[in-house]
PDB file of N, CA and C in Angstrom:
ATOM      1  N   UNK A   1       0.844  -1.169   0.000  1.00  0.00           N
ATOM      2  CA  UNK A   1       0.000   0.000   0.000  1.00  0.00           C
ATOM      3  C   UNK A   1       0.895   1.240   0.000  1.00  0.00           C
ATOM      4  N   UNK A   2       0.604   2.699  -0.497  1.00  0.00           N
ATOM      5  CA  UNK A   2       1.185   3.676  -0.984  1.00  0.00           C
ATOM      6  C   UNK A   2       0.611   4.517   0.372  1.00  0.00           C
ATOM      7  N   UNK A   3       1.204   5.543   0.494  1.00  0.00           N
ATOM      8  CA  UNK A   3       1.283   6.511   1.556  1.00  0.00           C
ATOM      9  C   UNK A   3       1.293   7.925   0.647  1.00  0.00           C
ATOM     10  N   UNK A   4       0.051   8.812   0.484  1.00  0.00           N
ATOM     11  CA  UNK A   4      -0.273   9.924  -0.107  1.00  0.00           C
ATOM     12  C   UNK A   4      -0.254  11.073   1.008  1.00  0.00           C
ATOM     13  N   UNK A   5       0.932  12.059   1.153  1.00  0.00           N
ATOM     14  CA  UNK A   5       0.350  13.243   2.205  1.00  0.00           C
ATOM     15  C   UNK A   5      -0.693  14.348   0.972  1.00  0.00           C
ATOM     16  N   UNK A   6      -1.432  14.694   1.574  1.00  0.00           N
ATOM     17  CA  UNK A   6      -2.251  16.030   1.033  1.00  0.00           C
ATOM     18  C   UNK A   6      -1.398  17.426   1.093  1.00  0.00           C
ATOM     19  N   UNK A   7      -1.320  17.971   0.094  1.00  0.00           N
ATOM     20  CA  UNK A   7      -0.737  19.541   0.704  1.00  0.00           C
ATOM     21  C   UNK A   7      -1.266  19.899   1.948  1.00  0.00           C
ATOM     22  N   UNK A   8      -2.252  19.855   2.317  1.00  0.00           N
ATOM     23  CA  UNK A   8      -2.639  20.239   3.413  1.00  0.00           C
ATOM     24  C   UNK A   8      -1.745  19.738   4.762  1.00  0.00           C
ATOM     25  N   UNK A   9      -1.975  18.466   4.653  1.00  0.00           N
ATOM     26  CA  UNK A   9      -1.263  17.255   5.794  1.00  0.00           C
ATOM     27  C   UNK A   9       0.149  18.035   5.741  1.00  0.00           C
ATOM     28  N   UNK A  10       0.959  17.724   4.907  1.00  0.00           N
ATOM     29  CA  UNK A  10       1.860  18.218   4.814  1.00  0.00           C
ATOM     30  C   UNK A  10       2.859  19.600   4.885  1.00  0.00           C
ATOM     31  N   UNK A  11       1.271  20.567   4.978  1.00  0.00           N
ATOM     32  CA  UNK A  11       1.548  21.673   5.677  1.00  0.00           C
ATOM     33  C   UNK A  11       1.544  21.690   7.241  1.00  0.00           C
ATOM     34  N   UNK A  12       0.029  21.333   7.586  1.00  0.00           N
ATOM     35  CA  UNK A  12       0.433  20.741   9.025  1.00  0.00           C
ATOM     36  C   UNK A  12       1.778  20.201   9.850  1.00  0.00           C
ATOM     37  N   UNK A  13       2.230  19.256   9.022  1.00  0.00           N
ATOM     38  CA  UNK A  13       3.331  18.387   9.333  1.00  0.00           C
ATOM     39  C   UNK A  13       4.651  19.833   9.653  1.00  0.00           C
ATOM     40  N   UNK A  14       4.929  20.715   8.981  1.00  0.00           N
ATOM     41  CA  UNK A  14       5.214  21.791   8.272  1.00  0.00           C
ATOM     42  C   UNK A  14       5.524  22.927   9.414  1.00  0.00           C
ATOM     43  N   UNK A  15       3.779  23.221   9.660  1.00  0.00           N
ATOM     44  CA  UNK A  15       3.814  24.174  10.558  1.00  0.00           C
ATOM     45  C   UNK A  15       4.449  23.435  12.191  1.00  0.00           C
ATOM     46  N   UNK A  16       3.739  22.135  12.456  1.00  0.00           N
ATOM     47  CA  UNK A  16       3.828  21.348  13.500  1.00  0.00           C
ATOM     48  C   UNK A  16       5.636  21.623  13.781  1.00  0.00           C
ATOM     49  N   UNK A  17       6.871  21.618  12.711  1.00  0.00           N
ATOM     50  CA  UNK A  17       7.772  21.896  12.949  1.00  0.00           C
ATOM     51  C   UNK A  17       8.065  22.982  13.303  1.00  0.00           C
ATOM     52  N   UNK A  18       7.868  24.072  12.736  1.00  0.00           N
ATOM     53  CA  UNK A  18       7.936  25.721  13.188  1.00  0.00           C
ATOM     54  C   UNK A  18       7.679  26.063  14.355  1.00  0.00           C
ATOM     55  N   UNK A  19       6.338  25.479  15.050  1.00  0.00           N
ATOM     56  CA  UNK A  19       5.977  25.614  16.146  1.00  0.00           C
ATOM     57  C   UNK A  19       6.999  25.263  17.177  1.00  0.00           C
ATOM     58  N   UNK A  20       7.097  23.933  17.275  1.00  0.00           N
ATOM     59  CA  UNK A  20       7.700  23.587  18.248  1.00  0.00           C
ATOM     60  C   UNK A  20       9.392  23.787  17.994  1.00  0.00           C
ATOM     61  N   UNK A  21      10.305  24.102  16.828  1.00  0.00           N
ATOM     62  CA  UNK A  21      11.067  24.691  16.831  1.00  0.00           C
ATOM     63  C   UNK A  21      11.596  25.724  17.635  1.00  0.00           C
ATOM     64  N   UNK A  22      10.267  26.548  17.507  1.00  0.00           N
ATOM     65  CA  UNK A  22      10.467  27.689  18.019  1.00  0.00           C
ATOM     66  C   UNK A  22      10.459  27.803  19.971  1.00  0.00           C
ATOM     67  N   UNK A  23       9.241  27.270  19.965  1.00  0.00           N
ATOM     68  CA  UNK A  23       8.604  26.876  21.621  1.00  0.00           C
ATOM     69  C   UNK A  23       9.115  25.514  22.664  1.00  0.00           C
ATOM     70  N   UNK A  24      10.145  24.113  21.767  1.00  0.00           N
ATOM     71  CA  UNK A  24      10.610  23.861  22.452  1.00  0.00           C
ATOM     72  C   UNK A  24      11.766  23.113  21.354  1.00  0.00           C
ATOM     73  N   UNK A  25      12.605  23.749  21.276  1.00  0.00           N
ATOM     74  CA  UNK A  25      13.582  22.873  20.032  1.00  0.00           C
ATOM     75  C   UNK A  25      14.394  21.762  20.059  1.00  0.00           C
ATOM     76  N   UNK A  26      14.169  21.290  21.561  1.00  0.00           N
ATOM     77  CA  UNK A  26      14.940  19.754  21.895  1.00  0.00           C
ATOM     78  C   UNK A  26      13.732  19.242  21.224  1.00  0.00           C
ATOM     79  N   UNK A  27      12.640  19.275  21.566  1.00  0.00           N
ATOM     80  CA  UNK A  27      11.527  18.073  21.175  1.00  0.00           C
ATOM     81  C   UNK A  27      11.405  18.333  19.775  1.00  0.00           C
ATOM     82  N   UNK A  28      11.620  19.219  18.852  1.00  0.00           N
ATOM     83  CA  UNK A  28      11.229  18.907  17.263  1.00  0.00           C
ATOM     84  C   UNK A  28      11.539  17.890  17.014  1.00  0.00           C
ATOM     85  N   UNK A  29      13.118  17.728  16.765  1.00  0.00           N
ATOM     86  CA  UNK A  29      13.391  16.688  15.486  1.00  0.00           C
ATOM     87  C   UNK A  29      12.297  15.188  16.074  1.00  0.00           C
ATOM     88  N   UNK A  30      12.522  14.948  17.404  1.00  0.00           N
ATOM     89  CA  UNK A  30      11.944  13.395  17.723  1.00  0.00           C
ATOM     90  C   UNK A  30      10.568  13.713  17.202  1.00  0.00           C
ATOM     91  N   UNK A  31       9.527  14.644  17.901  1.00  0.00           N
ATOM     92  CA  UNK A  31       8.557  14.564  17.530  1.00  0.00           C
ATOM     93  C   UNK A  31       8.070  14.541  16.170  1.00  0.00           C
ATOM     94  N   UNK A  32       8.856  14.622  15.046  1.00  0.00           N
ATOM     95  CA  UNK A  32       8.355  15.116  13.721  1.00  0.00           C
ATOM     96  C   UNK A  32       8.622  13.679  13.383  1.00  0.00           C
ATOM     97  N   UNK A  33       9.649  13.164  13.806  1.00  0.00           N
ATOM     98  CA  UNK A  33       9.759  11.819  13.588  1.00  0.00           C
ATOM     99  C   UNK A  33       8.912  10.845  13.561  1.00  0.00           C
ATOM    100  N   UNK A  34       8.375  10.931  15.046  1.00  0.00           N
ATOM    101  CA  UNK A  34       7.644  10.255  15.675  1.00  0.00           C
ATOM    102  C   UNK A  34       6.242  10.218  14.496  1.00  0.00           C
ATOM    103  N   UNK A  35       5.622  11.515  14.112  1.00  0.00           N
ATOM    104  CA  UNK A  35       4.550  11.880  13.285  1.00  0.00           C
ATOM    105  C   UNK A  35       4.529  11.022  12.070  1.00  0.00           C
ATOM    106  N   UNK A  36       5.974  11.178  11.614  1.00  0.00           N
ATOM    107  CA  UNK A  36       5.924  10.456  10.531  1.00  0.00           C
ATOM    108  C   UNK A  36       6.372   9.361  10.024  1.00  0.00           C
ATOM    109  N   UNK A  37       6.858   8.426  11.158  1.00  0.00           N
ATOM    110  CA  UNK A  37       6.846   7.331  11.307  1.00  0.00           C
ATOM    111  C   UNK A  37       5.386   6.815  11.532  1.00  0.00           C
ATOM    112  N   UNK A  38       4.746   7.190  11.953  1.00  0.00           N
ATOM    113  CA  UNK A  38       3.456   6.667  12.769  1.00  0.00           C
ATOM    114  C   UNK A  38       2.474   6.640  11.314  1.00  0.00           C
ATOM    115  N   UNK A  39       2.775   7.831  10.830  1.00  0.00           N
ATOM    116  CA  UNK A  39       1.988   7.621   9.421  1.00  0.00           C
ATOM    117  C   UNK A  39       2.356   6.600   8.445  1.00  0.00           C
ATOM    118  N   UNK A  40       4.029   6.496   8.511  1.00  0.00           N
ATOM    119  CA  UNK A  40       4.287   5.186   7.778  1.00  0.00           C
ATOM    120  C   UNK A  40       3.919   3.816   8.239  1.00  0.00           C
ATOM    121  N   UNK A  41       3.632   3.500   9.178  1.00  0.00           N
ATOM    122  CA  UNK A  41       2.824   2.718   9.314  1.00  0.00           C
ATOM    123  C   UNK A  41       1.941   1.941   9.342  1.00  0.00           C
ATOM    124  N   UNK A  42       0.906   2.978   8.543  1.00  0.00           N
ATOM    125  CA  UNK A  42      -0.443   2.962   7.883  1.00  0.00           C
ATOM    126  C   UNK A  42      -0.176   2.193   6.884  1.00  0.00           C
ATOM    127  N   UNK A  43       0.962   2.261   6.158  1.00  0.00           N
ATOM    128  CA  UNK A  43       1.155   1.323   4.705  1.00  0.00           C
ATOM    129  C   UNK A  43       0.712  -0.181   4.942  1.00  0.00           C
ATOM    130  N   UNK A  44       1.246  -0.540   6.288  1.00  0.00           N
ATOM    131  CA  UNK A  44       1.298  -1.560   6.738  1.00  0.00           C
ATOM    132  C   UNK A  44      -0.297  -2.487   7.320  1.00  0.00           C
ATOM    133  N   UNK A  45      -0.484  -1.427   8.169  1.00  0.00           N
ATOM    134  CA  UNK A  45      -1.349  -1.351   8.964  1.00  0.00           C
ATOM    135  C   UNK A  45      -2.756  -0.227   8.710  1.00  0.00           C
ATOM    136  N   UNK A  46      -3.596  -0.120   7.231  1.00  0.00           N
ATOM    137  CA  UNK A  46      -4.060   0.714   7.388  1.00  0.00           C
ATOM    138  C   UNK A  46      -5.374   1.448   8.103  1.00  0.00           C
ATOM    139  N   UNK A  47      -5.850   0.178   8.959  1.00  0.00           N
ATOM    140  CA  UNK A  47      -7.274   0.563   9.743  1.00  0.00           C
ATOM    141  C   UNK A  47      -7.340   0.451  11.250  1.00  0.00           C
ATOM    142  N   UNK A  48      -5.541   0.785  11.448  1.00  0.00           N
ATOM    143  CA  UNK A  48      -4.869   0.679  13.028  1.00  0.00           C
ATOM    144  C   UNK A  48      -5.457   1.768  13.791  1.00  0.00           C
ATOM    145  N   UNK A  49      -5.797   2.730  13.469  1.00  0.00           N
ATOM    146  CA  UNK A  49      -6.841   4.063  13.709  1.00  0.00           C
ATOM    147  C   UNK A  49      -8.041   3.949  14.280  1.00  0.00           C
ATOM    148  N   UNK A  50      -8.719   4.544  14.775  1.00  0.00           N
ATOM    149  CA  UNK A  50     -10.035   4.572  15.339  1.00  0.00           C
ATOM    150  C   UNK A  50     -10.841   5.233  13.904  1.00  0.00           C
ATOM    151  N   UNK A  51     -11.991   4.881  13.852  1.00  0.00           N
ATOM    152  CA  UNK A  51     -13.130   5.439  13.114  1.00  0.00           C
ATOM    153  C   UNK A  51     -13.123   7.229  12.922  1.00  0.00           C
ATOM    154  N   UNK A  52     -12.936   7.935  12.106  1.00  0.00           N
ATOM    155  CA  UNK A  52     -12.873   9.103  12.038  1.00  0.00           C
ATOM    156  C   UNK A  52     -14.463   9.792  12.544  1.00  0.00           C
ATOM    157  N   UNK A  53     -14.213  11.213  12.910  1.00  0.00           N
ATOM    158  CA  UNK A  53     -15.033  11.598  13.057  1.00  0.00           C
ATOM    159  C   UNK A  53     -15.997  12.379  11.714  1.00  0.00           C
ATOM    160  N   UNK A  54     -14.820  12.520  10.725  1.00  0.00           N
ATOM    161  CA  UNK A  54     -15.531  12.490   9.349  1.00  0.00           C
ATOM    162  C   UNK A  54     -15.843  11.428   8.528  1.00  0.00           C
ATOM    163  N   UNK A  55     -16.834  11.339   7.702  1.00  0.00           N
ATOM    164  CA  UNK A  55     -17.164   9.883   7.213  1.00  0.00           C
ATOM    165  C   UNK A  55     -16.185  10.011   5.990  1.00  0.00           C
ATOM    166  N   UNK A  56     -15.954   8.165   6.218  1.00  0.00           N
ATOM    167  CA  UNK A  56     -14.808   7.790   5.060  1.00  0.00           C
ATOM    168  C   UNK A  56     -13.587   7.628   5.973  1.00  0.00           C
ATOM    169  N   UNK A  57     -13.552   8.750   7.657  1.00  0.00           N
ATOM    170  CA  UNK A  57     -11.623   8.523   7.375  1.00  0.00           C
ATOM    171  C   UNK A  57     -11.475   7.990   8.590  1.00  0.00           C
ATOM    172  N   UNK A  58     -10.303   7.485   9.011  1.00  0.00           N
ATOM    173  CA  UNK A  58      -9.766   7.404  10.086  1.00  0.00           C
ATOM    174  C   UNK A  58      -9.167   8.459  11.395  1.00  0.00           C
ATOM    175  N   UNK A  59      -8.954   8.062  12.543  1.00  0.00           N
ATOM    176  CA  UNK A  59      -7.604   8.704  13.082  1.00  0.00           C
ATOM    177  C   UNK A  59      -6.845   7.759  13.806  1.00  0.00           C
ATOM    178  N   UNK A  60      -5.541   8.496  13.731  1.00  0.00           N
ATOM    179  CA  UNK A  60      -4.341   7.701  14.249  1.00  0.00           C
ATOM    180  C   UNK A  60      -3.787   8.582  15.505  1.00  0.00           C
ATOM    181  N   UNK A  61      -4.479   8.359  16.549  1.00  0.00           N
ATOM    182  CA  UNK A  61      -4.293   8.987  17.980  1.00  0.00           C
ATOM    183  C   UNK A  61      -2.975   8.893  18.030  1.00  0.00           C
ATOM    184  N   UNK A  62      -1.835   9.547  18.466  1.00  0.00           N
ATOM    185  CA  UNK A  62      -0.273   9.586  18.694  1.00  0.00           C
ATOM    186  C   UNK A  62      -0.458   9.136  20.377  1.00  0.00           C
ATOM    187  N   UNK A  63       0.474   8.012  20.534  1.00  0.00           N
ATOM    188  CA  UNK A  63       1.027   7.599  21.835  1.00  0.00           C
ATOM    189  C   UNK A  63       1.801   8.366  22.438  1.00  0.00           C
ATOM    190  N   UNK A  64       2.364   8.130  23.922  1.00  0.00           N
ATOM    191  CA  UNK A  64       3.457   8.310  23.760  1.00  0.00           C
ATOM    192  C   UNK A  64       3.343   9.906  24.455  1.00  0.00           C
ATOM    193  N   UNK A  65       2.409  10.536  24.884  1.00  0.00           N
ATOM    194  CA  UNK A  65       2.521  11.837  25.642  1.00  0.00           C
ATOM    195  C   UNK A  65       2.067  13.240  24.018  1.00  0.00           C
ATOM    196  N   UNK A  66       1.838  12.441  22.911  1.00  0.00           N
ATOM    197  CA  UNK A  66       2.282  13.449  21.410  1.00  0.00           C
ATOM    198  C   UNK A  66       0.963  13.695  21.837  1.00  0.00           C
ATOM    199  N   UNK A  67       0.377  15.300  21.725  1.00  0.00           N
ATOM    200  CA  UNK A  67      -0.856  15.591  21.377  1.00  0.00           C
ATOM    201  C   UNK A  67      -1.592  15.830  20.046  1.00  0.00           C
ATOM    202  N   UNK A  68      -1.631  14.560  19.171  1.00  0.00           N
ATOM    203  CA  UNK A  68      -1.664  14.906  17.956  1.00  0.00           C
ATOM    204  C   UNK A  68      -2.321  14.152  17.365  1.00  0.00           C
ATOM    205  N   UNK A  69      -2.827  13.971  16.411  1.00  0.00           N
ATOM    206  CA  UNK A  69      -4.492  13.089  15.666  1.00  0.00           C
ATOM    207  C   UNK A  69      -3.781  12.845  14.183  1.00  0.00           C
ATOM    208  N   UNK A  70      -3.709  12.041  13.757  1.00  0.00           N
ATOM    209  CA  UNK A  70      -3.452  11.940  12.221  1.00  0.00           C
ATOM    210  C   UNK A  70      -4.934  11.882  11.602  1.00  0.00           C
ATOM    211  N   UNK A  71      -5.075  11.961  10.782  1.00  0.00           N
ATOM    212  CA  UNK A  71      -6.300  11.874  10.020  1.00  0.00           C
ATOM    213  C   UNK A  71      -6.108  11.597   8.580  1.00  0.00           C
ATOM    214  N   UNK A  72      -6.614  10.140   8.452  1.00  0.00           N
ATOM    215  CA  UNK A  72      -6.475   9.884   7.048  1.00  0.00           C
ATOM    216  C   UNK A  72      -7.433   9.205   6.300  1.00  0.00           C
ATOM    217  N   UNK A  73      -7.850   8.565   4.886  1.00  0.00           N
ATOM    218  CA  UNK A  73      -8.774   8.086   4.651  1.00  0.00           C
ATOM    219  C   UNK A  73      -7.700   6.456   3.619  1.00  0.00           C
ATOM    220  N   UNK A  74      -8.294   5.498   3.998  1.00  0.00           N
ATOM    221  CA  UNK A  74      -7.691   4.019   3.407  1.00  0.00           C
ATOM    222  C   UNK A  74      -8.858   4.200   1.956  1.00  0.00           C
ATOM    223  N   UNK A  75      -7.690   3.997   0.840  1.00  0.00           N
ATOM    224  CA  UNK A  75      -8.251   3.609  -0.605  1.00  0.00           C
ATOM    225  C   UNK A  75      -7.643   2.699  -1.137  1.00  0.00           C
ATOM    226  N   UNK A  76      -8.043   2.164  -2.024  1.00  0.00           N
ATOM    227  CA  UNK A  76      -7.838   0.595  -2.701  1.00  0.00           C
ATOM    228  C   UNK A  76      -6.137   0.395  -2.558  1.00  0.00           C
ATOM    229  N   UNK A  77      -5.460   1.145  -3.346  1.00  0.00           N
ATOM    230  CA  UNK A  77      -3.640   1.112  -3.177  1.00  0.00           C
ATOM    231  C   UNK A  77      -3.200   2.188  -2.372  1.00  0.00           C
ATOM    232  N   UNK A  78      -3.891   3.110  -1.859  1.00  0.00           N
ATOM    233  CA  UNK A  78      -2.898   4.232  -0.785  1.00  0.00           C
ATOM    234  C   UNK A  78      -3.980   4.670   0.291  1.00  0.00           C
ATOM    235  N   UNK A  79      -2.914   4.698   1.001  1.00  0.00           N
ATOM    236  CA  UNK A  79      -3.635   5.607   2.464  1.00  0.00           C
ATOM    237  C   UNK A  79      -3.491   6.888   1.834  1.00  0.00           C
ATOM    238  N   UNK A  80      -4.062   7.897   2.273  1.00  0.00           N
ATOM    239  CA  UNK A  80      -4.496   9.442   2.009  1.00  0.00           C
ATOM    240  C   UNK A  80      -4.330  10.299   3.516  1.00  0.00           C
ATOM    241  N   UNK A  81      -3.031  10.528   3.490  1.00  0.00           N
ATOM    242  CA  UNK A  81      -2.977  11.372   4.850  1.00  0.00           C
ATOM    243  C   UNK A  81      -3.723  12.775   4.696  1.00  0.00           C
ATOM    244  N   UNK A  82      -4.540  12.933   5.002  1.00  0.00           N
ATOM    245  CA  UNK A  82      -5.210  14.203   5.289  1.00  0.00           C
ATOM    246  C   UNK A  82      -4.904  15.760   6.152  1.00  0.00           C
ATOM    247  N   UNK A  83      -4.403  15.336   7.390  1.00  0.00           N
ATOM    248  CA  UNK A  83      -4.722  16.526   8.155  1.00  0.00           C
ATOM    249  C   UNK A  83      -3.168  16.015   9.236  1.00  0.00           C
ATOM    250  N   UNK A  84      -2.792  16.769   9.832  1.00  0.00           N
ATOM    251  CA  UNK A  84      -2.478  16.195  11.277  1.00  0.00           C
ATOM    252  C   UNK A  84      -2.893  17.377  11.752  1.00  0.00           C
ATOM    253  N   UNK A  85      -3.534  17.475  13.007  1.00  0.00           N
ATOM    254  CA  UNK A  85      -4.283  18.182  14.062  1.00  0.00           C
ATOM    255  C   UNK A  85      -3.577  17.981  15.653  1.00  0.00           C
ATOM    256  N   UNK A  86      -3.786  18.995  16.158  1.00  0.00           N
ATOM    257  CA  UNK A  86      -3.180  19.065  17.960  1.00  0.00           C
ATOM    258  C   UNK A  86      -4.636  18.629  18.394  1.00  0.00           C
ATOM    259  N   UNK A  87      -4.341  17.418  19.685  1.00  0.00           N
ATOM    260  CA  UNK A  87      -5.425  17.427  19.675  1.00  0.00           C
ATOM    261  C   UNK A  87      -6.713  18.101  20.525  1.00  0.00           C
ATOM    262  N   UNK A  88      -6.173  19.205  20.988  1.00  0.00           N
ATOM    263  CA  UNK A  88      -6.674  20.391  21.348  1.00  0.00           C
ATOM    264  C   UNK A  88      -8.053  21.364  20.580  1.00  0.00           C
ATOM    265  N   UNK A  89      -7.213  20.831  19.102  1.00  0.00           N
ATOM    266  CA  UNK A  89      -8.125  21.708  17.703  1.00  0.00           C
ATOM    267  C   UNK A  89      -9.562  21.212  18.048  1.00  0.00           C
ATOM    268  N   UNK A  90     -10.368  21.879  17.495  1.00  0.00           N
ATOM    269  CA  UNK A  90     -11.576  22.147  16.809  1.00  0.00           C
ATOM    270  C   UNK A  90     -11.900  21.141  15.934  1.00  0.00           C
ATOM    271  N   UNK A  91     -11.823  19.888  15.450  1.00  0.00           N
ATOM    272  CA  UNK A  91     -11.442  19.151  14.491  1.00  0.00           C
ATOM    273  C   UNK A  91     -12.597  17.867  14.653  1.00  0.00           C
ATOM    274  N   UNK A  92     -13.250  18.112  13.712  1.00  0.00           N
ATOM    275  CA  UNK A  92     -13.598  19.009  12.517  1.00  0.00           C
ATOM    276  C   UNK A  92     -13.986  20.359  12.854  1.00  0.00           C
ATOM    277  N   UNK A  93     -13.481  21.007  11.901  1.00  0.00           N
ATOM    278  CA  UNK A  93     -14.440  22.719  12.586  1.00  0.00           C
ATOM    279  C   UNK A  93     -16.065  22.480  12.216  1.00  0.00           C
ATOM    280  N   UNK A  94     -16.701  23.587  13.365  1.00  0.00           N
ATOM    281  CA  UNK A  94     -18.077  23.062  13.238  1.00  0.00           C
ATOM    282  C   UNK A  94     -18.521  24.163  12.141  1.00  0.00           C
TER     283      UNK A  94
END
C-alpha cells in the first residue's frame, strides 16, 4: 500500500515543525519523527486508527505523551494522509 500526504497534511506536518522549533527545540526533530513514522505505518497497517469523526476517514491517535491526531482516509492502493491536528483543535471545525 502507498502513503499519499495532502498539501494540506503536509503543511500541518510543516507548521507542527515551526511551532515547536520555536517553543521547544529539543523536542522537534523526535517529535516530527515520531509523526511520521506513525503515518508510515499505515502502509502496513491501514485501519490501526479509530473510526474518524468524518465519514470515510480514520484517526491515528499519537502515543506516547504526542498531542496529535493523524487523520487519514484508506483507498484501494494508498492511504491518504489528510490533516495532522493538535489534539486540542476544533477538528472538525463546526
Amino acid at each position: 500500500m502507498r502513503l499519499r500526504w495532502t498539501p494540506t497534511a503536509a503543511n500541518d506536518l510543516e507548521q507542527i515543525h515551526h511551532y515547536l522549533k520555536e517553543h521547544h527545540p529539543s523536542g522537534t526533530q523526535p517529535t516530527v519523527l515520531k509523526l511520521y513514522e506513525a503515518a508510515q505505518s499505515l502502509k502496513r497497517f491501514p485501519n490501526r486508527g479509530r473510526i474518524g469523526q468524518l465519514a470515510g476517514t480514520r484517526e491515528l491517535v499519537m502515543p506516547h505523551r504526542l498531542p496529535y491526531v493523524i487523520v487519514y482516509e484508506v483507498g484501494e492502493h494508498a492511504v491518504h494522509i489528510l490533516r495532522v491536528v493538535h489534539a486540542s483543535e476544533n477538528w472538525p471545525a463546526q
